[in-house]
Protein backbone atom coordinates (compact mmCIF):
# COMPACT_ATOMS: atom_id res chain seq x y z
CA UNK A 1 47.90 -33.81 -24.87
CA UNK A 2 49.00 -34.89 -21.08
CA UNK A 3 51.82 -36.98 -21.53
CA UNK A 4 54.47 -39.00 -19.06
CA UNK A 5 58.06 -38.87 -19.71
CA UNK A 6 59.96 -42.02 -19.35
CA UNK A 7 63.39 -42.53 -19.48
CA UNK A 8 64.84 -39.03 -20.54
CA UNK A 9 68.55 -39.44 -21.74
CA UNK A 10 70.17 -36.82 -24.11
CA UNK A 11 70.56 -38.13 -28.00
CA UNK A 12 73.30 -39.47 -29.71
CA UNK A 13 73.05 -37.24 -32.84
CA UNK A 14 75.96 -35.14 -33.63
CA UNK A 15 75.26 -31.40 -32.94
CA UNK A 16 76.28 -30.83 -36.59
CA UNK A 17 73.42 -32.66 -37.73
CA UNK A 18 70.58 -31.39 -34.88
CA UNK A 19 72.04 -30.02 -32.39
CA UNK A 20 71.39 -31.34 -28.58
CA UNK A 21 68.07 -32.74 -28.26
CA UNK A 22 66.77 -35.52 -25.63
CA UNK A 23 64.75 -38.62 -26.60
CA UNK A 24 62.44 -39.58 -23.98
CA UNK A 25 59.57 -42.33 -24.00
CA UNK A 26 55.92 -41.10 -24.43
CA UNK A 27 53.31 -42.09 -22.01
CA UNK A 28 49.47 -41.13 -21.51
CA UNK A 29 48.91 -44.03 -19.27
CA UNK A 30 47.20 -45.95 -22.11
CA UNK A 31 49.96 -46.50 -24.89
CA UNK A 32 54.02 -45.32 -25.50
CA UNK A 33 55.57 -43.84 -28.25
CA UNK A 34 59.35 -42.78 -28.78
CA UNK A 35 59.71 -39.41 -29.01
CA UNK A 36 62.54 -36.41 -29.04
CA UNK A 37 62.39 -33.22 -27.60
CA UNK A 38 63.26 -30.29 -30.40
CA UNK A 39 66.68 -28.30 -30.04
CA UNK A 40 65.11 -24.99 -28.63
CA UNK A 41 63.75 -27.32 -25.76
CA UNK A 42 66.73 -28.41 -24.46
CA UNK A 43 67.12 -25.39 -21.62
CA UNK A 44 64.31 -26.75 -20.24
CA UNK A 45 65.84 -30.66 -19.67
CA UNK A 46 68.83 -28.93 -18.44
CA UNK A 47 67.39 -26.66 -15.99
CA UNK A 48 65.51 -29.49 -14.43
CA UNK A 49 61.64 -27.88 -15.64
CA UNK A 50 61.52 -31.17 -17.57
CA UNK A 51 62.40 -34.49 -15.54
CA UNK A 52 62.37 -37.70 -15.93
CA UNK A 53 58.68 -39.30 -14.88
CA UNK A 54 57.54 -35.75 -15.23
CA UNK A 55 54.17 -34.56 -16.43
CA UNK A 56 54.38 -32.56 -19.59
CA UNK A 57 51.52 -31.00 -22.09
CA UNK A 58 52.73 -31.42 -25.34
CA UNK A 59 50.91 -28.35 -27.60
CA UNK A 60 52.89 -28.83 -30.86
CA UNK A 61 54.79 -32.07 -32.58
CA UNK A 62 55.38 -33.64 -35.79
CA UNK A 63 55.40 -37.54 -36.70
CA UNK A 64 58.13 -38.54 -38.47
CA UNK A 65 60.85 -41.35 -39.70
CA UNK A 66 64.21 -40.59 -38.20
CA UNK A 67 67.34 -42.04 -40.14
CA UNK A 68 69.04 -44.87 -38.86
CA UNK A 69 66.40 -45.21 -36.13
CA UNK A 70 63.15 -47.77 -36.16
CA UNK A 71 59.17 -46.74 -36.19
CA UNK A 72 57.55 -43.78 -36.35
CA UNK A 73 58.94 -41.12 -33.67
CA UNK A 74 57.28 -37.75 -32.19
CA UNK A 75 59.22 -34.86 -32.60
CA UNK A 76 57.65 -32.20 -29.69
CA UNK A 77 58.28 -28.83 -30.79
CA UNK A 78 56.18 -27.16 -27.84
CA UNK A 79 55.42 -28.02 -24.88
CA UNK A 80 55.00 -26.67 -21.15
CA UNK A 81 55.89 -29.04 -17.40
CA UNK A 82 53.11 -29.52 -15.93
CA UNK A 83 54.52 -31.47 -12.96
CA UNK A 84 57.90 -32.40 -11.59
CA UNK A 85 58.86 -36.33 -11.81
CA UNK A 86 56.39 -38.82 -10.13
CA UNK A 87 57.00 -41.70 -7.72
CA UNK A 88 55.78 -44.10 -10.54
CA UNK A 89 55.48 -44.37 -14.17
CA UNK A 90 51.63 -42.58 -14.86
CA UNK A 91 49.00 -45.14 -15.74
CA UNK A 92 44.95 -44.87 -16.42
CA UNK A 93 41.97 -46.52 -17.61
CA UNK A 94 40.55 -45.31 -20.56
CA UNK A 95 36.63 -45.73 -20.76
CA UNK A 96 35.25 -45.18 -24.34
CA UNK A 97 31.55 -43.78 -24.10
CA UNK A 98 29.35 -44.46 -27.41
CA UNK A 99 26.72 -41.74 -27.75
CA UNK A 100 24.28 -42.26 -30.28
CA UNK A 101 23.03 -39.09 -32.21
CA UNK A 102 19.38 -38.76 -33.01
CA UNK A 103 18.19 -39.70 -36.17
CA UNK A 104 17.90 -36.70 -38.75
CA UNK A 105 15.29 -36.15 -40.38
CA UNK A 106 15.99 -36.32 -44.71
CA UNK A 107 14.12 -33.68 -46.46
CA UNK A 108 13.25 -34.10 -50.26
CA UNK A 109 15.30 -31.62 -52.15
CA UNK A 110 14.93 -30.88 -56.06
CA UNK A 111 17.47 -31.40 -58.28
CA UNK A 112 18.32 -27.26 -58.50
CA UNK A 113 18.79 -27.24 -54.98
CA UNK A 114 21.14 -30.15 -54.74
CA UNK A 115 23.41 -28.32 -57.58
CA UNK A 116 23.31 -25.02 -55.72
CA UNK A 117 24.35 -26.50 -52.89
CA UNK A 118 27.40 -28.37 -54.67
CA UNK A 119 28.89 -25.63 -56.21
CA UNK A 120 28.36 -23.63 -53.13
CA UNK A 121 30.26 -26.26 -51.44
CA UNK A 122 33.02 -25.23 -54.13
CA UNK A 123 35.44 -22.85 -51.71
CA UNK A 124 37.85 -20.95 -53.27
CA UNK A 125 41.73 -21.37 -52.81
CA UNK A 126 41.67 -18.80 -49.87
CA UNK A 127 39.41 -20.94 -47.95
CA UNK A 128 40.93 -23.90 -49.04
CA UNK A 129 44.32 -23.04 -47.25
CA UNK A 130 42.67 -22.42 -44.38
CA UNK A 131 42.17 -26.70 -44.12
CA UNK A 132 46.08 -27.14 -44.91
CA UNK A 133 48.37 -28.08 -42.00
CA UNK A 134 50.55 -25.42 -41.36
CA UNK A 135 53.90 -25.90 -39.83
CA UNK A 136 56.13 -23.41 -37.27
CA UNK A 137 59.49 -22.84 -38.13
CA UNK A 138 60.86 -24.31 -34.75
CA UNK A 139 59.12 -28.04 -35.48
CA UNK A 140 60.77 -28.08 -39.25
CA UNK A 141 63.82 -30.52 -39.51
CA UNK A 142 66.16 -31.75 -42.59
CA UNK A 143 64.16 -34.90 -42.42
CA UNK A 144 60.90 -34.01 -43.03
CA UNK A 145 59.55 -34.65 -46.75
CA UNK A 146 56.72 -32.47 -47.00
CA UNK A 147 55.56 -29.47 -45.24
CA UNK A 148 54.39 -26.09 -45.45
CA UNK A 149 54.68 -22.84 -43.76
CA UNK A 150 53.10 -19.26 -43.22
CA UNK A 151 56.09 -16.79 -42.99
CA UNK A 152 56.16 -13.19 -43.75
CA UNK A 153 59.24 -11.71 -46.06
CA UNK A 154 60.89 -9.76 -42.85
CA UNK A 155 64.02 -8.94 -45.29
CA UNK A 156 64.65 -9.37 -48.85
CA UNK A 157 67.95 -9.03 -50.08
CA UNK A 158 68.91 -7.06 -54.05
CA UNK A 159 69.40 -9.02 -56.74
CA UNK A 160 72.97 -10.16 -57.43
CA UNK A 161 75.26 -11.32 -60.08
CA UNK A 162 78.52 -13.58 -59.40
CA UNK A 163 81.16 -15.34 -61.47
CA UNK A 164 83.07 -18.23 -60.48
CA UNK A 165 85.36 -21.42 -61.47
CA UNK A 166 81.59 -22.84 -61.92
CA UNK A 167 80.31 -20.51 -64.03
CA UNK A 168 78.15 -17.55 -63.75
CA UNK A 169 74.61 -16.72 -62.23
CA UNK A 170 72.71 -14.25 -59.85
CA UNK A 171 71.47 -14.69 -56.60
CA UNK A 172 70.14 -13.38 -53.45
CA UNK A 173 69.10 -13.40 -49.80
CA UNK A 174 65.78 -13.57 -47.82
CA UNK A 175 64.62 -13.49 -44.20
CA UNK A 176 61.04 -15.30 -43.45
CA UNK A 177 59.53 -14.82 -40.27
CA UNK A 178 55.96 -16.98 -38.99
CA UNK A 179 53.83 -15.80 -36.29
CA UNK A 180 55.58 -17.13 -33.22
CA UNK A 181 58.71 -14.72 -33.97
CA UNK A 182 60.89 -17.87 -35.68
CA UNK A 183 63.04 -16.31 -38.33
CA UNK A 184 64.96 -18.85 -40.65
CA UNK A 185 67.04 -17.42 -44.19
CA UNK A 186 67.42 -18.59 -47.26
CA UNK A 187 69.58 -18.08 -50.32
CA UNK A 188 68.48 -18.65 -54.13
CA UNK A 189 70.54 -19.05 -56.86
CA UNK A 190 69.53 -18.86 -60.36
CA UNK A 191 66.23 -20.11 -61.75
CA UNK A 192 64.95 -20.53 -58.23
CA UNK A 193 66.09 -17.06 -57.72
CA UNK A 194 64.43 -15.79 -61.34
CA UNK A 195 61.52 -17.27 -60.38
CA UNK A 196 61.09 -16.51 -56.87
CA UNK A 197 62.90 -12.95 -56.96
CA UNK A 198 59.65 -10.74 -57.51
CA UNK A 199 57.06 -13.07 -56.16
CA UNK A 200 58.63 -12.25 -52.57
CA UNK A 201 57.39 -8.62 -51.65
CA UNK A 202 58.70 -7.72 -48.12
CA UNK A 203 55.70 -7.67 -45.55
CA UNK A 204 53.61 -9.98 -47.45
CA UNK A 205 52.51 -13.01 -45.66
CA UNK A 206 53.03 -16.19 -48.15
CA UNK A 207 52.54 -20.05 -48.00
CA UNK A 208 55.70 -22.18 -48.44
CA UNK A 209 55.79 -25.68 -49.75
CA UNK A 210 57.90 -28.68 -51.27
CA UNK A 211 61.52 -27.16 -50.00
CA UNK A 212 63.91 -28.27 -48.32
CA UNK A 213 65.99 -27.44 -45.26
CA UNK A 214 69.71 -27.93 -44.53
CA UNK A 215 72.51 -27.19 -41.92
CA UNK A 216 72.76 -23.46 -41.29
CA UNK A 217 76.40 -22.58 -42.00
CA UNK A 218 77.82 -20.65 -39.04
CA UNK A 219 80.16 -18.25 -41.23
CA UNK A 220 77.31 -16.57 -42.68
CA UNK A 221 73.83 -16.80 -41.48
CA UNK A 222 71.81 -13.98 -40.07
CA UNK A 223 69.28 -15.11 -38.13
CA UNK A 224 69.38 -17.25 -34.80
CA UNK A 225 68.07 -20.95 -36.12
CA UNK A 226 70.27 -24.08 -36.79
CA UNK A 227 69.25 -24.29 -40.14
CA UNK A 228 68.05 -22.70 -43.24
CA UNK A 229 65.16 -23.00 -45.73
CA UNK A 230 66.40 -24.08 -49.57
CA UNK A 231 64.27 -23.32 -51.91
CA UNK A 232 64.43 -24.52 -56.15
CA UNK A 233 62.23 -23.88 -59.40
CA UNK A 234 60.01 -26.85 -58.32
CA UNK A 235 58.70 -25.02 -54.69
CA UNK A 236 55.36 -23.91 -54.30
CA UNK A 237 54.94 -19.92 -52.91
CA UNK A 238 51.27 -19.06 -52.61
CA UNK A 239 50.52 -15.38 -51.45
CA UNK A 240 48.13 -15.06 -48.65
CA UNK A 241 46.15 -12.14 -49.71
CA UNK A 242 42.90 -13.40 -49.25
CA UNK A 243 43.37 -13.95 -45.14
CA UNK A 244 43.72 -11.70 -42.34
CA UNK A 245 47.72 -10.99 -42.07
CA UNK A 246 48.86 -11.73 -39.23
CA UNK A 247 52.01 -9.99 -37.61
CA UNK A 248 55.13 -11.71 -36.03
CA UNK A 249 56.48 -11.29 -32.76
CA UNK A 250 59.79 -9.52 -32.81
CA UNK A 251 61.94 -11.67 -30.17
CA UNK A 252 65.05 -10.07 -29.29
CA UNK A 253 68.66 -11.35 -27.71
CA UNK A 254 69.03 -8.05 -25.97
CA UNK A 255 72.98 -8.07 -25.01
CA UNK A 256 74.18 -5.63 -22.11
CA UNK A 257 75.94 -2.34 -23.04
CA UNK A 258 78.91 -3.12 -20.99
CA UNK A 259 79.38 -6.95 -22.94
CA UNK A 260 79.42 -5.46 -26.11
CA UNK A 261 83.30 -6.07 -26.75
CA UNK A 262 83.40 -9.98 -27.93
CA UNK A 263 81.05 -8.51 -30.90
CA UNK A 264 83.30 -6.10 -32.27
CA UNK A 265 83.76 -6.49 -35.65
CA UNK A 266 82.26 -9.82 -35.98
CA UNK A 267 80.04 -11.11 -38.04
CA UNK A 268 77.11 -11.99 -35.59
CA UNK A 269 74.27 -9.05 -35.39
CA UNK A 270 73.04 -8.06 -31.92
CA UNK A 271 69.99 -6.59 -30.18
CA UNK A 272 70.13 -3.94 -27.45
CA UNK A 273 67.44 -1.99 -25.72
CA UNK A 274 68.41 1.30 -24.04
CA UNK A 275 67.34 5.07 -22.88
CA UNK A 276 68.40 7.58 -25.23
CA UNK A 277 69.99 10.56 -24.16
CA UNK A 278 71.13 12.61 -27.33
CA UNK A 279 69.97 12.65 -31.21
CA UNK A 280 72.20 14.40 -32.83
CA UNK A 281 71.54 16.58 -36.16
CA UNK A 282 70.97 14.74 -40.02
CA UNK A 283 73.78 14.54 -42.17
CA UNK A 284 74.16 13.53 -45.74
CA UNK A 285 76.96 10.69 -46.87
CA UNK A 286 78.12 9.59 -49.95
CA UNK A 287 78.07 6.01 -50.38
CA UNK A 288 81.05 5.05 -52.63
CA UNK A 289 79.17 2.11 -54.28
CA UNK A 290 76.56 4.26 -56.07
CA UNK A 291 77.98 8.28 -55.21
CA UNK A 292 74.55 8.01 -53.73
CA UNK A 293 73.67 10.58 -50.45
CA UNK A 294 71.86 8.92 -47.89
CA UNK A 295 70.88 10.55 -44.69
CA UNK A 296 72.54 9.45 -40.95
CA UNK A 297 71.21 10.33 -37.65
CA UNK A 298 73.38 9.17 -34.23
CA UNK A 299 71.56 8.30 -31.07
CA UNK A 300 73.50 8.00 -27.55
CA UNK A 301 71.67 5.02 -25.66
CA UNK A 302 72.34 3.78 -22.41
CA UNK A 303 71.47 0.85 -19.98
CA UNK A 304 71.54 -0.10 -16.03
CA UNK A 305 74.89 -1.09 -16.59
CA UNK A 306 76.06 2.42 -16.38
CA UNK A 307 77.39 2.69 -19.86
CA UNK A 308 76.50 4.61 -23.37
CA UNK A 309 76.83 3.56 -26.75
CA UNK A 310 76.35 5.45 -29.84
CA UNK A 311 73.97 4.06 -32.66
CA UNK A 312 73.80 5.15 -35.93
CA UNK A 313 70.68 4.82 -37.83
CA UNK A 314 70.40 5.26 -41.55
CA UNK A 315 68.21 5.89 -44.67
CA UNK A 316 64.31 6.16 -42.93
CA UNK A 317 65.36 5.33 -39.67
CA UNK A 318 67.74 8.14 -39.81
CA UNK A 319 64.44 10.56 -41.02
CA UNK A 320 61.71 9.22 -39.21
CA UNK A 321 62.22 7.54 -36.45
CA UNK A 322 65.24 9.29 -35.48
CA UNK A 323 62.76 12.60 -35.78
CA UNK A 324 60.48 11.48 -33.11
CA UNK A 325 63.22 10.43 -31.01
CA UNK A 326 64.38 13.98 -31.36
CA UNK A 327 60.92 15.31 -30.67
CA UNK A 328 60.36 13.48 -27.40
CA UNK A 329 64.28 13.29 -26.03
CA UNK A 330 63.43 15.24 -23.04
CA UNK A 331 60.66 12.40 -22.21
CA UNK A 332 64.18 9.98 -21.88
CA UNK A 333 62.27 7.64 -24.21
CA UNK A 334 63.38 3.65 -24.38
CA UNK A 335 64.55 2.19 -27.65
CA UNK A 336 64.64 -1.74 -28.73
CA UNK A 337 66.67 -2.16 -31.69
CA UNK A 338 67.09 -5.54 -33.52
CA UNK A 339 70.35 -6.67 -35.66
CA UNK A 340 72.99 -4.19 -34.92
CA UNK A 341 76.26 -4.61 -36.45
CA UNK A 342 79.09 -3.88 -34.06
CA UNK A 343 82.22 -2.19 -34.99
CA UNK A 344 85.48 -0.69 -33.24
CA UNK A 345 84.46 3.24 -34.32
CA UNK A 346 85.09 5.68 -31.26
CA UNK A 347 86.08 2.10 -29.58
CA UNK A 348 82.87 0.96 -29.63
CA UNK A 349 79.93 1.94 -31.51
CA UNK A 350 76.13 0.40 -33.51
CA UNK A 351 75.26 0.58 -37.15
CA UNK A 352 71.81 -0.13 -38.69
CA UNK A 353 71.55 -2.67 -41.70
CA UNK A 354 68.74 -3.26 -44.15
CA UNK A 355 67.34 -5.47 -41.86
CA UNK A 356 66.96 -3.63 -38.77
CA UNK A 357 64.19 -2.80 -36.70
CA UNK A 358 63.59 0.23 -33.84
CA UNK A 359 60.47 0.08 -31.72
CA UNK A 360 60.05 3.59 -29.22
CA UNK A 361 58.88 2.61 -25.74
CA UNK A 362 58.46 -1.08 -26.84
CA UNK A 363 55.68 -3.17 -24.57
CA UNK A 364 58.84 -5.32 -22.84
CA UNK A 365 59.34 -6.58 -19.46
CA UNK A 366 63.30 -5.39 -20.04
CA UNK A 367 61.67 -1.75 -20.91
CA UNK A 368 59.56 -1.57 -17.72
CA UNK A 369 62.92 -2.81 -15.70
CA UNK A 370 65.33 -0.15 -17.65
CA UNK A 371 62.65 2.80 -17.01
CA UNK A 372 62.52 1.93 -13.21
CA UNK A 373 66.01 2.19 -13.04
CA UNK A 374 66.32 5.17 -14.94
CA UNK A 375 63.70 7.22 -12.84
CA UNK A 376 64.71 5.63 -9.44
CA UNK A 377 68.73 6.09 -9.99
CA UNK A 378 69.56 6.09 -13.74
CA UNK A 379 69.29 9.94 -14.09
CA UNK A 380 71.30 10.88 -11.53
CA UNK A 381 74.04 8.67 -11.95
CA UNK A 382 77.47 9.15 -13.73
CA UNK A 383 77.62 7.20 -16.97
CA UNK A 384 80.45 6.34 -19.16
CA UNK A 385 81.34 5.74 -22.82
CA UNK A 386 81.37 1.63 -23.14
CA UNK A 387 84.87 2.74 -25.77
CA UNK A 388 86.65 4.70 -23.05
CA UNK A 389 89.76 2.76 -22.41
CA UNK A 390 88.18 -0.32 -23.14
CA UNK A 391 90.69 -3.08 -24.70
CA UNK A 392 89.23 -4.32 -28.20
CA UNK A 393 88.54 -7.94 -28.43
CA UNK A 394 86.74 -9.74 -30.99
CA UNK A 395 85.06 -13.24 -30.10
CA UNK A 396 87.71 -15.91 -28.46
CA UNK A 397 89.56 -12.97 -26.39
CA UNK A 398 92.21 -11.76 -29.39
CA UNK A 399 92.81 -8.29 -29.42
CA UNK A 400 91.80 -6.17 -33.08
CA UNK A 401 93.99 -5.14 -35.47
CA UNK A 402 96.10 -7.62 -37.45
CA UNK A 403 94.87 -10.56 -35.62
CA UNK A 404 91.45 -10.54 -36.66
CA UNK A 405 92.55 -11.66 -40.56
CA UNK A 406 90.78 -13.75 -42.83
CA UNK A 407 90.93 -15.25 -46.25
CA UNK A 408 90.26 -14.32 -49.32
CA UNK A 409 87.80 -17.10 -49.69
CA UNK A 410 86.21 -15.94 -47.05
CA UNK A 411 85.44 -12.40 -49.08
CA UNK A 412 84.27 -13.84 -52.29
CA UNK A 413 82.25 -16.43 -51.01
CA UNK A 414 80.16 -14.65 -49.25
CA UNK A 415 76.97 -13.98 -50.77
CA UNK A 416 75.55 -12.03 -48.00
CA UNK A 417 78.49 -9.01 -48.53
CA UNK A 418 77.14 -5.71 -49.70
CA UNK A 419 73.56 -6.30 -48.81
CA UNK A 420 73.10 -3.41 -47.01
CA UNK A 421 74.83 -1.15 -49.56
CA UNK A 422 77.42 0.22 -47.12
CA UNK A 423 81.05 -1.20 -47.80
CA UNK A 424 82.54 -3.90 -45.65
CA UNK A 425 86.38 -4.29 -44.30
CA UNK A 426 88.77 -6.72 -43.38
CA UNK A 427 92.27 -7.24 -42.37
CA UNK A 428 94.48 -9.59 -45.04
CA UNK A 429 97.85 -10.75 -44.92
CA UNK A 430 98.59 -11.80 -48.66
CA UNK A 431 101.27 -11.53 -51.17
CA UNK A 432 102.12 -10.16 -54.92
CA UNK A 433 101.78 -13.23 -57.18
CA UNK A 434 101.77 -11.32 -60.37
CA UNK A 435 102.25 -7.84 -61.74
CA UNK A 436 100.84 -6.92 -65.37
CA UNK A 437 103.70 -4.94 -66.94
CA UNK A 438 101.69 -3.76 -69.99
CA UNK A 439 99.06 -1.68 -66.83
CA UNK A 440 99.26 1.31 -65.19
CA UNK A 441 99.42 0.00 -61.08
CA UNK A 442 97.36 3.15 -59.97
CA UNK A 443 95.37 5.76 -61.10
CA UNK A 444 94.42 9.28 -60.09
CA UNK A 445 91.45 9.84 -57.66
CA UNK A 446 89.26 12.53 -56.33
CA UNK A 447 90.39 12.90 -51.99
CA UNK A 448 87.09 13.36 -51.56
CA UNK A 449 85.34 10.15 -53.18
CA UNK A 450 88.15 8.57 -54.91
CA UNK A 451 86.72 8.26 -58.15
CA UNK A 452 88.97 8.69 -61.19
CA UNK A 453 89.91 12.22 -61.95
CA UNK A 454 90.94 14.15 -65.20
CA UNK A 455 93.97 16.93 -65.98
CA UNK A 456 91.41 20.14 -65.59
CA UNK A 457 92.28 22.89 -68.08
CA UNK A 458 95.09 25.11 -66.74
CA UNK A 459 95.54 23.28 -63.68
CA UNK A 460 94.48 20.84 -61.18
CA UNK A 461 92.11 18.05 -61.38
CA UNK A 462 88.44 17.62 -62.14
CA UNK A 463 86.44 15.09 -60.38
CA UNK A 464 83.04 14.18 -62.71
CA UNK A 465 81.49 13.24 -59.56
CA UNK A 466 81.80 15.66 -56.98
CA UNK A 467 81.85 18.54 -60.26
CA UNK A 468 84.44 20.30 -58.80
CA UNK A 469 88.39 20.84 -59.46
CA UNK A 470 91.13 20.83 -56.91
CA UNK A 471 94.92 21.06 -57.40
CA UNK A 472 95.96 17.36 -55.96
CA UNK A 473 94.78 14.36 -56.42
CA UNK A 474 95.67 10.74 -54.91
CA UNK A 475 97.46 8.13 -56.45
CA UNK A 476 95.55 5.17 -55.76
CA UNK A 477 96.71 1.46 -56.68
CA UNK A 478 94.83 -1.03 -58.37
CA UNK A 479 94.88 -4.95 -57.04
CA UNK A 480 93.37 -7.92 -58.03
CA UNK A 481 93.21 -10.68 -54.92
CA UNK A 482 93.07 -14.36 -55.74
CA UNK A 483 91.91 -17.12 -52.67
């Protein structure tokens, strides 16, 4: 659909509520209709692609009621400038052509033939949903009633169990992902989560219908959209098993080596894309939560902006993919690796979650830039550690260490902590409210994994967990935090 836009003039919605959008008046030349540009669009107003008495194809919108506002408006989603801003407002005459069919000819049919042909007309559900109108993440809104969606599970959180002033219950995190690379998250809490915890299979495609969506909240989402899906007991998930899968587009946020700094311990995940220079060897750690080994394999990356960074991948990156980086390292092979947590290790260094992905000699435009570098001056030039002597900073230029606190709230209402089995750490400044004088404040634990030891016979101390006996132990204390 060609349409004119009239009178473009940024919204008055809070950014809390949509974030910046621009309503403009809808022309073909024939008839007007208020409309709003989506969120995502809004780089495209502000970089001048989209004027005011432009030309603009409109590929993808929603009609919709919009709260304290009048008629029916058209929320554009997608669309592409086709022309910059006219000398006058686009107008046409619209000639309506009636063309007759021929007449067909009505053949006598039996009364067998008419029921075949009904219950052949019967389809089944998986041709059924291929009638239904299905919705991309980037056009949803809190506003709309009804909808669905075709998402594949791109992460799918463990099933956990809380207690609270409210009560108790379980819940747990997922990560949906449609076809245009649109992620959104979503957190269920108990029946929904019951109900909806092994229906979701990560990689299945599924149909989504009768949710809801709300405000993402800053603090803890995962995924770059302004909001996030809620789901209840009432929601519809259909599996699409019956259709050809189809498979997402992995978009990534690449972020420079050499700006890595502001990320340092923070909550938001990155993407980087880089030429590895060194795998080095397997090794086994214990994770404390479970005495579980799981494997860990370090990469050295590095980019045009002269600087290296070490990565470490875990679990089946850590055996596979790590392997065939370590069987083609000579070849100077380019990694893309999506939602990196950052941390102040060695100054600077990557970690793998759950949810992370690594594509070898991904199909990028930034790949075919990075490898002409690399072959034209990359190789021969000097790099250097992004942690040497670089001053830590977190996000809003403090330095780390005891300025990068938080609250205890902040800890226990996080649902999204521990996902990734590894354990997480912060910086408190609290104080002793209470003392229990009837319990021991520490107890003895192994140096190696601190679990609780036992008086071996003789002498010494006998760890269950690492089965073996050594002649000191560590006194570790025992606290209870309150928010």
């Amino acid at each position: 659909m060609l349409s004119n836009t009239i009178s473009l003039f940024p919204s008055t919605f809070s950014d809390s509520e949509l974030g910046n959008k621009f309503m403009f008046t809808a022309s073909d030349g024939n008839m007007k209709l208020k409309a709003m540009l989506h969120s995502t669009l809004s780089t495209e107003v502000t970089s001048g692609k989209i004027q005011n008495l432009g030309l603009v194809r409109i590929c993808d919108y929603i009609v919709n009621d919009i709260p304290n506002k009048n008629g029916k408006w058209m929320i554009v989603s997608k669309c592409e400038a086709v022309s910059p801003a006219l000398e006058n407002e686009y107008s046409t005459e619209v000639k309506v052509e009636v063309v007759q069919k021929p007449k067909q000819e009505i053949a006598a049919k039996s009364a067998a033939q008419i029921v075949h042909e009904q219950n052949g007309n019967n389809a089944p559900s998986a041709r059924m949903a291929m009638t239904r109108r299905i919705q991309s993440l980037v056009s949803l809104n809190p506003y709309q009633g009804n909808w669905t969606i075709k998402v594949r599970v791109s992460n799918k959180g463990n099933m956990r169990s809380y207690k609270n002033a409210r009560g108790e219950g379980c819940v747990f995190n997922i990560e949906f992902t449609d076809k245009d690379g649109t992620e959104i998250q979503e957190t269920m809490f108990n029946e929904a989560a019951k109900k909806f915890f092994d229906k979701f299979q990560l990689g299945k495609v599924y149909y989504i219908s009768k949710g809801s969506l709300r405000v993402a909240n800053e603090q803890f989402k995962t995924v770059q959209n302004d909001y996030e899906m809620n789901l209840n007991e009432n929601s519809v998930v259909e599996e699409a098993d019956d259709e050809a899968c189809f498979v997402p587009e992995i978009k990534y946020n690449f972020v420079p080596i050499d700006e890595l700094g502001p990320y340092v311990n923070g909550r938001e995940l990155i993407d980087i894309i880089g030429v590895v220079q060194n795998v080095s060897p397997t090794v086994s750690i214990r994770r404390k939560i479970d005495n579980e080994m799981i494997p860990k394999r370090d990469i050295t990356i590095a980019d045009d902006t002269k600087k290296t960074v070490v990565v470490s991948l875990w679990n089946d990156l850590a055996t596979n993919s790590a392997q065939e980086l370590l069987d083609m390292v000579d070849q100077s092979p380019i990694v893309a690796i999506k939602s990196l947590k950052v941390s102040d290790f060695q100054g600077i260094s990557l970690s793998t979650l759950s949810r992370s992905s690594l594509v070898i000699n991904p199909d990028l435009p930034e790949a075919k830039m990075l490898m002409t570098w690399y072959n034209s001056e990359g190789k021969d030039t000097s790099l250097s550690s992004v942690g040497a002597g670089l001053v830590n900073s977190i996000k809003g230029g403090s330095q780390l260490g005891f300025t990068d606190r938080v609250f205890i709230s902040h800890i226990i209402n996080n649902p999204s902590l521990g996902d990734d089995g590894k354990p997480a750490f912060f910086n408190i400044k609290a104080y002793i409210s209470f003392i229990k004088p009837d319990q021991t404040m520490w107890y003895r634990g192994c140096k190696t994994c601190n679990k609780k030891v036992t008086e071996a016979v003789g002498s010494g101390y006998f760890c269950e967990a690492c089965e073996k006996t050594d002649e000191e132990c560590s006194l570790r204390f025992v606290k209870s935090f309150y928010g």
